[in-house]
N, C-alpha and C. Protein backbone atom coordinates (compact mmCIF):
# COMPACT_ATOMS: atom_id res chain seq x y z
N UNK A 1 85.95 125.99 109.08
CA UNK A 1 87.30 126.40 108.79
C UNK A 1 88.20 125.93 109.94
N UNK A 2 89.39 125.40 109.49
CA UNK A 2 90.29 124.94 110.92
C UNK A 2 91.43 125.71 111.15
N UNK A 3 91.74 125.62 111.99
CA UNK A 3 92.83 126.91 112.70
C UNK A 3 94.09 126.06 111.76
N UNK A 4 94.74 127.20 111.22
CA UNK A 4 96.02 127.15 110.40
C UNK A 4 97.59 127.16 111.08
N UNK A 5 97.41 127.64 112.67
CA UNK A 5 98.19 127.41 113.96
C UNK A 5 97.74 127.09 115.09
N UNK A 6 98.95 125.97 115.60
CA UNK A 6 98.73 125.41 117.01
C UNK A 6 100.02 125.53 117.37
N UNK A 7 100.32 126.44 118.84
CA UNK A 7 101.44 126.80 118.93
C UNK A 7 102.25 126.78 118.85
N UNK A 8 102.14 127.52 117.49
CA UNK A 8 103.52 127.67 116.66
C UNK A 8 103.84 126.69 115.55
N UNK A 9 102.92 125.48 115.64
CA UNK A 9 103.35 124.33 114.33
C UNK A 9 101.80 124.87 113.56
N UNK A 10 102.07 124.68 112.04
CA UNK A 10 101.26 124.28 111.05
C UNK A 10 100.28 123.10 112.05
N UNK A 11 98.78 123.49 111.93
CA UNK A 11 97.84 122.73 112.55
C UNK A 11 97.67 120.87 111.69
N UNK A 12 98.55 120.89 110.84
CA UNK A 12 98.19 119.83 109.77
C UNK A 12 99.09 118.89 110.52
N UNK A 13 100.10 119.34 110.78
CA UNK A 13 100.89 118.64 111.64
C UNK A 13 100.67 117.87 112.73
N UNK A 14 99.33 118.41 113.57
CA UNK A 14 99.00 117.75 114.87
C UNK A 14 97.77 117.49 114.34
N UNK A 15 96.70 117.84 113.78
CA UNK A 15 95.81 116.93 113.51
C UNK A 15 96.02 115.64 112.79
N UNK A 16 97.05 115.63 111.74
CA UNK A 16 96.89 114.23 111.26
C UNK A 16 97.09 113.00 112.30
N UNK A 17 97.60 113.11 113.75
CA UNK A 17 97.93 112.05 114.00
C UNK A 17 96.39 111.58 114.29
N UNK A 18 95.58 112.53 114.93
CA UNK A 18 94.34 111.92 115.46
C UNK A 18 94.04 111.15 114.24
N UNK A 19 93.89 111.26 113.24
CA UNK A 19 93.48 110.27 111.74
C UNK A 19 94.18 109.39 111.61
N UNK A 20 95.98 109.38 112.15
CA UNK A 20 96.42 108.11 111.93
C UNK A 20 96.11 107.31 113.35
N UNK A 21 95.51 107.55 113.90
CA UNK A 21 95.26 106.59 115.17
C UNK A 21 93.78 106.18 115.14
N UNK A 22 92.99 107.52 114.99
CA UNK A 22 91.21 107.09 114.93
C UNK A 22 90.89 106.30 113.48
N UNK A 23 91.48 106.43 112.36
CA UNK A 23 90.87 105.59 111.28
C UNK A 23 91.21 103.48 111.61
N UNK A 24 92.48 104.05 112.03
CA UNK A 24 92.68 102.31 111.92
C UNK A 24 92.04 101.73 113.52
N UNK A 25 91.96 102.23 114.37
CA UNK A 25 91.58 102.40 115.28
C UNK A 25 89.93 101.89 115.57
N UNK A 26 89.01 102.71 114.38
CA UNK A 26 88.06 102.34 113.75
C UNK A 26 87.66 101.34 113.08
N UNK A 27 88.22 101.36 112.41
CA UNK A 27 88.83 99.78 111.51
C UNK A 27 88.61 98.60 112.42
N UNK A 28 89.51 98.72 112.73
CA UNK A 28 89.51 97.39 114.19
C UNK A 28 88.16 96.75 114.58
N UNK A 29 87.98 97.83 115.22
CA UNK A 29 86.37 98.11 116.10
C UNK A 29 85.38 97.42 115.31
N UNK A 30 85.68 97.93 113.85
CA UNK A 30 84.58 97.77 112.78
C UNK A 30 84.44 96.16 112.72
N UNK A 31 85.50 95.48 112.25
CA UNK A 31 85.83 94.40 111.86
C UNK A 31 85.34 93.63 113.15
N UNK A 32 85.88 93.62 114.28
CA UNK A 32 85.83 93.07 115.65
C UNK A 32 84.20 93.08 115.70
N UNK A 33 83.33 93.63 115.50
CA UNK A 33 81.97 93.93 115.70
C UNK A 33 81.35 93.02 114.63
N UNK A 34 81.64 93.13 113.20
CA UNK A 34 81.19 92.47 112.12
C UNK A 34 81.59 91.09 112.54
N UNK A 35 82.58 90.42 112.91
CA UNK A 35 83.18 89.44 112.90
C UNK A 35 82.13 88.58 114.19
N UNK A 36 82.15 89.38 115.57
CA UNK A 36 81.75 88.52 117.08
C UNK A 36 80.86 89.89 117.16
N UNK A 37 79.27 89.66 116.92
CA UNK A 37 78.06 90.84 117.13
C UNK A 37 77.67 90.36 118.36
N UNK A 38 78.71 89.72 119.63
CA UNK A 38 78.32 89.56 120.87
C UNK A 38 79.27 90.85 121.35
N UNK A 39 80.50 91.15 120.52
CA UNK A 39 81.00 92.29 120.76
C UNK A 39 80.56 93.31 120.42
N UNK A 40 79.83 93.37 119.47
CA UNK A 40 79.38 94.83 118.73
C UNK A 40 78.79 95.30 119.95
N UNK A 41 77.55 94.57 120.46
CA UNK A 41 76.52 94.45 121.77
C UNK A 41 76.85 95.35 122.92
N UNK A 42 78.45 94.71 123.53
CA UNK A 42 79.45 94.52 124.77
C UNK A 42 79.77 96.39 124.44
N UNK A 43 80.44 96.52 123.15
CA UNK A 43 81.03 97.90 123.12
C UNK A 43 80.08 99.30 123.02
N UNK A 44 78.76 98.47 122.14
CA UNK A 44 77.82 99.66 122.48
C UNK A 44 77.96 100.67 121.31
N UNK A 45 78.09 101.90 122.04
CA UNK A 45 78.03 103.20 121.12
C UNK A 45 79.35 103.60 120.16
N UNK A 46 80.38 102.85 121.17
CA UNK A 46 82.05 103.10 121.36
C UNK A 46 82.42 103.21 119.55
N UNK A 47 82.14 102.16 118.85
CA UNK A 47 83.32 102.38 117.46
C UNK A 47 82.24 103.31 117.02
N UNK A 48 80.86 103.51 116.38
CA UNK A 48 80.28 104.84 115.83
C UNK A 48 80.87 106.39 116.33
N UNK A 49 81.27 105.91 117.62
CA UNK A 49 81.47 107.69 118.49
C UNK A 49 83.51 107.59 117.79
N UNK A 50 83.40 106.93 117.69
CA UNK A 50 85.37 106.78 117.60
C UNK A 50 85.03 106.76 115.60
N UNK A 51 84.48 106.65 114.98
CA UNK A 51 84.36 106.51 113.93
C UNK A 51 83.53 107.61 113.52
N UNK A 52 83.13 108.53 114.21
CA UNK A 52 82.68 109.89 113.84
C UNK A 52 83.33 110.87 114.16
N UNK A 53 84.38 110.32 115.58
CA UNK A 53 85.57 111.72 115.55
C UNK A 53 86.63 111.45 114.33
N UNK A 54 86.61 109.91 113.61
CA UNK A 54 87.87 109.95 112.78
C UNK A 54 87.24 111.06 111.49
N UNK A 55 85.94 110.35 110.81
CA UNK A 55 85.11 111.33 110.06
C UNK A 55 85.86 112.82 110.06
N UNK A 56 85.14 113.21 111.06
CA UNK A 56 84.93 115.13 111.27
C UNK A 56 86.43 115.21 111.13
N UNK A 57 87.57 114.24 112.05
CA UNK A 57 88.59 114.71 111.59
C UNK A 57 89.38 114.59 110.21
N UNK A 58 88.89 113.99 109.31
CA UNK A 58 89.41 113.65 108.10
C UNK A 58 89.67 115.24 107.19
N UNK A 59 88.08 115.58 107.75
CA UNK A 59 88.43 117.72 106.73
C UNK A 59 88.74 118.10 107.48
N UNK A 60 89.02 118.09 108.80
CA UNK A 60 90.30 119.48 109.20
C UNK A 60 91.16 119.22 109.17
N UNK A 61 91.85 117.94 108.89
CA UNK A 61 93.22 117.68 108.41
C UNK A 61 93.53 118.19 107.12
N UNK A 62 92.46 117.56 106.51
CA UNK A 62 93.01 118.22 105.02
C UNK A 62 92.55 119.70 104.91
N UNK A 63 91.76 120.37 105.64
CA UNK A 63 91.61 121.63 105.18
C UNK A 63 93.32 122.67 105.90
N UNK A 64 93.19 121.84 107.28
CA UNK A 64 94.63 122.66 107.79
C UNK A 64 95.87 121.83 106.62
N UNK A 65 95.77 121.06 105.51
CA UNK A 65 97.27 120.27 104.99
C UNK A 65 97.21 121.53 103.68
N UNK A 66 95.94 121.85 103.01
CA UNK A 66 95.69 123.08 102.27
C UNK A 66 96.03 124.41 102.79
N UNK A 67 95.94 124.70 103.83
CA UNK A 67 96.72 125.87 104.42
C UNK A 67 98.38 125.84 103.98
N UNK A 68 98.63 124.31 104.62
CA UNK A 68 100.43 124.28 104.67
C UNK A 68 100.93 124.15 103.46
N UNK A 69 99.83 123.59 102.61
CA UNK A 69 100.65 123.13 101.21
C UNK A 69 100.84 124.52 100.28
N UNK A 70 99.53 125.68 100.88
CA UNK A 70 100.55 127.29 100.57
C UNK A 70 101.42 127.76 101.05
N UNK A 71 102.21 126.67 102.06
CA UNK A 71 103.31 127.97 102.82
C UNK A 71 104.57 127.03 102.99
N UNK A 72 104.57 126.00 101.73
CA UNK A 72 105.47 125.46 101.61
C UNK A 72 105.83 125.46 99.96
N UNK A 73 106.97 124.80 99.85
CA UNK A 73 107.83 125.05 98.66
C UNK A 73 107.08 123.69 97.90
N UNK A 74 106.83 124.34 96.01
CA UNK A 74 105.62 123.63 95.41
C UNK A 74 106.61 122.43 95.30
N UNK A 75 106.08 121.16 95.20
CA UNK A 75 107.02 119.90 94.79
C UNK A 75 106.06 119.10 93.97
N UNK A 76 106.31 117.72 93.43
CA UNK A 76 105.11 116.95 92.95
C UNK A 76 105.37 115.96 94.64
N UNK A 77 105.49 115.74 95.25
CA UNK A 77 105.59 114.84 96.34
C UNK A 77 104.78 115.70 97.09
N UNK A 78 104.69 116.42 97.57
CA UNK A 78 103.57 117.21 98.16
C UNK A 78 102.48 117.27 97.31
N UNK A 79 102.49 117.51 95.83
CA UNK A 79 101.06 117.63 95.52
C UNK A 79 100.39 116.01 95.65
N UNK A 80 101.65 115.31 95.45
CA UNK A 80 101.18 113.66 95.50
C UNK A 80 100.26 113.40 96.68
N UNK A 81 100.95 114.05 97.63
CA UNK A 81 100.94 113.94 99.14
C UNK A 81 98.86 114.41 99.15
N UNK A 82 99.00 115.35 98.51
CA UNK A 82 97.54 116.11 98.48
C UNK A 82 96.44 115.43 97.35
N UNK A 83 96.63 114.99 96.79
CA UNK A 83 95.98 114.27 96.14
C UNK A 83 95.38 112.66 96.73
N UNK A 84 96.26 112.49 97.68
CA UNK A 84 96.25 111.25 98.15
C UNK A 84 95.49 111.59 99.40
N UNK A 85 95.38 112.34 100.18
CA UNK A 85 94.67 112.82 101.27
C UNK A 85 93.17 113.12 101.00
N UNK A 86 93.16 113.81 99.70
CA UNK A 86 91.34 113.92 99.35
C UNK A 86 90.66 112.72 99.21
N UNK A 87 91.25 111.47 98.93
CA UNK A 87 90.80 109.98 98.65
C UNK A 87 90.30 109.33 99.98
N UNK A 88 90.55 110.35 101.13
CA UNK A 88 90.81 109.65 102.52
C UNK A 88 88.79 109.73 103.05
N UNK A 89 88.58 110.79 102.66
CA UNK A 89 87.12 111.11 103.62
C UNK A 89 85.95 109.82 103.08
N UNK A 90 85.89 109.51 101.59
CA UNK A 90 84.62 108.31 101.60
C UNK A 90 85.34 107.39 102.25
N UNK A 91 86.57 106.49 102.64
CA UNK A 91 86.82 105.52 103.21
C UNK A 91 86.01 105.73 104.95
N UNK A 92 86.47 106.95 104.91
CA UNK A 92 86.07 107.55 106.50
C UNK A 92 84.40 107.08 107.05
N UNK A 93 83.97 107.95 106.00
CA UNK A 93 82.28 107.77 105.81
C UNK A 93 82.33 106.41 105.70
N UNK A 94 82.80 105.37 105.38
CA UNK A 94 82.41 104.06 105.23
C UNK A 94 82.66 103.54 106.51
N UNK A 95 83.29 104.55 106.77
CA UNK A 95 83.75 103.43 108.54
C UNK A 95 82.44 103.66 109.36
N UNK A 96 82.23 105.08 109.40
CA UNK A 96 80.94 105.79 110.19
C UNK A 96 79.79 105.02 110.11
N UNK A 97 79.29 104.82 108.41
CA UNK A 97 78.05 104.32 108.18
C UNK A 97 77.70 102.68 108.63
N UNK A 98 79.38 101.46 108.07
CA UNK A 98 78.94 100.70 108.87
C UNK A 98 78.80 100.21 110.33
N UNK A 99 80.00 101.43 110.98
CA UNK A 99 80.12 101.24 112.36
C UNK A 99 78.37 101.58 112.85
N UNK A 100 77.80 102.28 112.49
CA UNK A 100 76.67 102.82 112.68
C UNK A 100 75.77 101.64 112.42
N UNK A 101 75.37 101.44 111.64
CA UNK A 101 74.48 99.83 111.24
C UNK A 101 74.92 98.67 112.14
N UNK A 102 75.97 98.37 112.20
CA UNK A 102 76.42 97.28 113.19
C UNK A 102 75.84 97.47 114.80
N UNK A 103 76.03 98.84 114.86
CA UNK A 103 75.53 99.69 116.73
C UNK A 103 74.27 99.29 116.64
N UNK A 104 73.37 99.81 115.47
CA UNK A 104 71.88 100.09 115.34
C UNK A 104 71.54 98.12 115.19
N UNK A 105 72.17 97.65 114.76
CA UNK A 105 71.70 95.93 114.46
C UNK A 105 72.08 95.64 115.84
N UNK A 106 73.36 95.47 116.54
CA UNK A 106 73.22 94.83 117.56
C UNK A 106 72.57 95.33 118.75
N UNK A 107 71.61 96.48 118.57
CA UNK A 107 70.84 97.41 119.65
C UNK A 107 69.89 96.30 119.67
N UNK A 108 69.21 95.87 117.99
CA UNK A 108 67.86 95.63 117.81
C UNK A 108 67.96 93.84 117.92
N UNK A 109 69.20 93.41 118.43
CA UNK A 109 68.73 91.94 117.82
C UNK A 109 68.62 91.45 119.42
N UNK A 110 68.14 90.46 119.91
CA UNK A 110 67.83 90.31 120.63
C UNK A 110 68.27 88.91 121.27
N UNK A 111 69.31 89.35 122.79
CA UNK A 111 69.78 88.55 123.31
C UNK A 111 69.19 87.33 123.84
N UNK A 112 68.11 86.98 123.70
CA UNK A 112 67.45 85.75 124.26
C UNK A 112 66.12 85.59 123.62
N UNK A 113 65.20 84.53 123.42
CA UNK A 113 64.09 84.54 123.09
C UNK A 113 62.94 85.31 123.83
N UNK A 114 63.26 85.52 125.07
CA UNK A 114 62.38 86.29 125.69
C UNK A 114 62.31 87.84 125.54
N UNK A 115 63.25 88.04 124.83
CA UNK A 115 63.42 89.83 124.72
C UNK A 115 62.13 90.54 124.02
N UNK A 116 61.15 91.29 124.38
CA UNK A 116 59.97 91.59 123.86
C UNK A 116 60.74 93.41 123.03
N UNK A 117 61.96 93.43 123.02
CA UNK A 117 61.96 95.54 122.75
C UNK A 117 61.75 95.58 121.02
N UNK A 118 60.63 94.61 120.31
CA UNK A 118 60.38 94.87 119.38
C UNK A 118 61.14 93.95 117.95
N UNK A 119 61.16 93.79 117.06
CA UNK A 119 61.75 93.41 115.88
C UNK A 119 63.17 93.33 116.36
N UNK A 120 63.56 92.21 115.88
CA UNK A 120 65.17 91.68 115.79
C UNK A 120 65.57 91.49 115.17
N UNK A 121 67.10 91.95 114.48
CA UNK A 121 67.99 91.40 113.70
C UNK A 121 68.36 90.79 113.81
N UNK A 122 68.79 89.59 112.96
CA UNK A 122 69.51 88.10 113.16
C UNK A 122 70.92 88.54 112.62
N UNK A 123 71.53 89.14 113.70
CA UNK A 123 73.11 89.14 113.50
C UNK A 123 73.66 88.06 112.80
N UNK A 124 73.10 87.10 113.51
CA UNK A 124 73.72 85.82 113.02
C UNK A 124 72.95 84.97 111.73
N UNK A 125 72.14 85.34 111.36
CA UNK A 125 71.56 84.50 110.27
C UNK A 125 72.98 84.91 108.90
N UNK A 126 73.41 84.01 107.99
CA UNK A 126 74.20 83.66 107.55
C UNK A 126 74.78 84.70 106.35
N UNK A 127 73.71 84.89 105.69
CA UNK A 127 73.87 86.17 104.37
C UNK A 127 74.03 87.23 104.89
N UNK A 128 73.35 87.84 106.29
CA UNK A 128 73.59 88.92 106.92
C UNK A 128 74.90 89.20 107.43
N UNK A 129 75.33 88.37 108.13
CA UNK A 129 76.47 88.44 108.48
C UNK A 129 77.81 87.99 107.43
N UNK A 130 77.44 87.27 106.66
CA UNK A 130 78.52 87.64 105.64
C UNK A 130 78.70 88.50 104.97
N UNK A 131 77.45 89.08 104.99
CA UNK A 131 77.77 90.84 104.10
C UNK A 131 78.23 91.82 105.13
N UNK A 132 78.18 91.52 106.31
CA UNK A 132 78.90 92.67 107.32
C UNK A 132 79.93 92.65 107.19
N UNK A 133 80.19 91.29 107.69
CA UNK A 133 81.91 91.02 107.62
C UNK A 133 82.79 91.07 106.50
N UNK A 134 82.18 90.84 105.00
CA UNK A 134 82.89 91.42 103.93
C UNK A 134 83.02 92.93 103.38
N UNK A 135 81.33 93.31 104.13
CA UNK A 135 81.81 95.18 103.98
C UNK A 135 83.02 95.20 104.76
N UNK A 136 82.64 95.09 105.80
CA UNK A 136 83.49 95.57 106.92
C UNK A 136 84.95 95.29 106.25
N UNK A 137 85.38 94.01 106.22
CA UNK A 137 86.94 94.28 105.68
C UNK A 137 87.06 95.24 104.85
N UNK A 138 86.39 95.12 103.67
CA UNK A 138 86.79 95.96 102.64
C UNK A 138 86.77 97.26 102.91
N UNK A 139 86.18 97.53 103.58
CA UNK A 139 86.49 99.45 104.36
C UNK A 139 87.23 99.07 105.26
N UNK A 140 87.52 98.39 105.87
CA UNK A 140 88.17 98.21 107.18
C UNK A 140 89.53 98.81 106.55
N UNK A 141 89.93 97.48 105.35
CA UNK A 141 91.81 97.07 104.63
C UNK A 141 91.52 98.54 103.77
N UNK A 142 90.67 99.22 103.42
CA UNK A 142 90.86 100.34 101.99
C UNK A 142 91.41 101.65 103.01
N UNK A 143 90.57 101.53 104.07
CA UNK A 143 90.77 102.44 104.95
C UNK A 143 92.36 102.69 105.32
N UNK A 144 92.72 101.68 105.78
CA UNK A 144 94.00 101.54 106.84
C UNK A 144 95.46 101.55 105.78
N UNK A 145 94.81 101.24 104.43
CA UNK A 145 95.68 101.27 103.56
C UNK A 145 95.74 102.59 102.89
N UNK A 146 94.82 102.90 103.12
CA UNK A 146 94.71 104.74 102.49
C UNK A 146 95.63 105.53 103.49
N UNK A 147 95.41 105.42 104.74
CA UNK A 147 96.17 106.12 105.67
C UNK A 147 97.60 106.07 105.64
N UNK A 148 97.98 105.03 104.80
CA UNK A 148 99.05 104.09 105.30
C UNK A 148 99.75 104.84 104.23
N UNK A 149 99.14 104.95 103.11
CA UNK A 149 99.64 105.42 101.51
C UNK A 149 99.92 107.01 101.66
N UNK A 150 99.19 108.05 102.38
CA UNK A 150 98.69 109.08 102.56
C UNK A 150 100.41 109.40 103.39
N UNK A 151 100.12 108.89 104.53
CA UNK A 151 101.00 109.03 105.55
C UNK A 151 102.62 108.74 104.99
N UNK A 152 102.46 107.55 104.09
CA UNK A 152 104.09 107.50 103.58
C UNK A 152 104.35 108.69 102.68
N UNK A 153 103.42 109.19 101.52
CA UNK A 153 103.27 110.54 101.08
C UNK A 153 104.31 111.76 101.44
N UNK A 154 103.15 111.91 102.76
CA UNK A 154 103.55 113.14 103.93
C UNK A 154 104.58 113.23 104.33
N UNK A 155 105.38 111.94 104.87
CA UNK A 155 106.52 111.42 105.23
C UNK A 155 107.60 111.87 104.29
N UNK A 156 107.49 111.52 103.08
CA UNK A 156 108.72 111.35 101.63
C UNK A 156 108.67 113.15 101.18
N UNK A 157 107.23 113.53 101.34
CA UNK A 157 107.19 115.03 100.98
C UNK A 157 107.74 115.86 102.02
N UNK A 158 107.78 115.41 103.03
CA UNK A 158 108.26 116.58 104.13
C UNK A 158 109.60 115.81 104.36
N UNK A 159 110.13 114.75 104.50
CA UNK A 159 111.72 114.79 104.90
C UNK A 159 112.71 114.25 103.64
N UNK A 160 111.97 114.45 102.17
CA UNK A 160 113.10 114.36 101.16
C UNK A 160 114.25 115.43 101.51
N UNK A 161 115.41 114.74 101.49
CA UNK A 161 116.53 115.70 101.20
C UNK A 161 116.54 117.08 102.43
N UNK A 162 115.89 116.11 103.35
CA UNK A 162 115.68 116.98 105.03
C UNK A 162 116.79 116.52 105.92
N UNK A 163 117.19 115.37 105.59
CA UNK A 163 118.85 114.84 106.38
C UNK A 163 119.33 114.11 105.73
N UNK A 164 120.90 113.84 106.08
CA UNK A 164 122.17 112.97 105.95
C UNK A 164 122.20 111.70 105.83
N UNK A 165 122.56 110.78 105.23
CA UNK A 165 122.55 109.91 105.27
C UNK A 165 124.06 109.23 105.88
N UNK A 166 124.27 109.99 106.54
CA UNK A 166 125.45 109.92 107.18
C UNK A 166 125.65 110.40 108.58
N UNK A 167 126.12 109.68 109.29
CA UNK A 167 126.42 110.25 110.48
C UNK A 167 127.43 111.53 110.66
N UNK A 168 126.67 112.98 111.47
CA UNK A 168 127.44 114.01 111.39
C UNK A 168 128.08 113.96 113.13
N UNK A 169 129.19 115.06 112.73
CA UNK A 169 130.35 114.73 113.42
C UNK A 169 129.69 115.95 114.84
N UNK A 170 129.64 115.30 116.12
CA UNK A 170 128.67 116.32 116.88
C UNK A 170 129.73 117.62 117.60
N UNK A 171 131.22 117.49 117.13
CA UNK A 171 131.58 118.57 117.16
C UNK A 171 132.22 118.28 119.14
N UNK A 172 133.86 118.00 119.03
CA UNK A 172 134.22 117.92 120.40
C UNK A 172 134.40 118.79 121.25
């Protein structure tokens, strides 16, 4: 269960940014790794651990956006808004699982012919790596575009008809 206040704001409010920064964030990582597995190597643990805080954070965003969406006034732009946010967690999981395989492949493949730590993946053998790099986009772009869709949502549901389209007079 996630706390429904953080001092004083609706908690939905400050968790989403960690999701708009850790998913695409992830993304990146993901792609960058699939693309040069001399980087996957170099970064190590880094996009799985950054791609499992975006994960975990994907339901307490939406469980704290279900708190707010009772203590706000019903609209269809908010329910839009909520509908579009539940679509967000398998993109998430897709980031996790291949960031995770990419960590676990470039653990096992082996930087030189002399490396004895057992069985190697051929990062680089040709079918392998074209199926990384085409997962990888395709969660990478579904991902960053979900956030992107989610976030304009949130945006249109919380500041419709919230200000002026006019400059107000600040009063001499």
């Amino acid at each position: 269960m996630s706390p429904s206040m953080v001092n004083g704001l609706p908690a939905h409010v400050l968790f989403v940014h960690i999701v708009v920064v850790l998913v695409p964030l992830s993304a990146l990582a993901l792609v960058v790794c699939a693309i040069w597995p001399h980087l996957a190597r170099r970064l190590g643990v880094l996009p799985p651990v950054l791609a499992l805080v975006a994960l975990v954070s994907v339901p307490l965003t939406t469980q704290a956006g279900e708190w707010l969406e009772k203590h706000v006034d019903r609209s269809s732009l908010v329910e839009r808004h909520a509908q579009l946010g539940d679509g967000l967690l398998p993109w998430a999981l897709g980031l996790f699982v291949l960031s995770s395989a990419l960590w676990w492949a470039a653990r096992r493949t082996a930087p030189d012919e002399g490396d004895t730590q057992g069985p190697a993946i051929r990062l680089t053998s040709a079918p392998i790596r074209t199926a990384a790099v085409v997962l990888s986009l395709v969660v990478a772009t579904g991902s960053v575009v979900d956030v992107y869709r989610i976030g304009d949502s949130g945006a249109k549901a919380a500041w419709h008809d919230a200000y002026s389209t006019t400059t107000q007079s600040q009063g001499n």
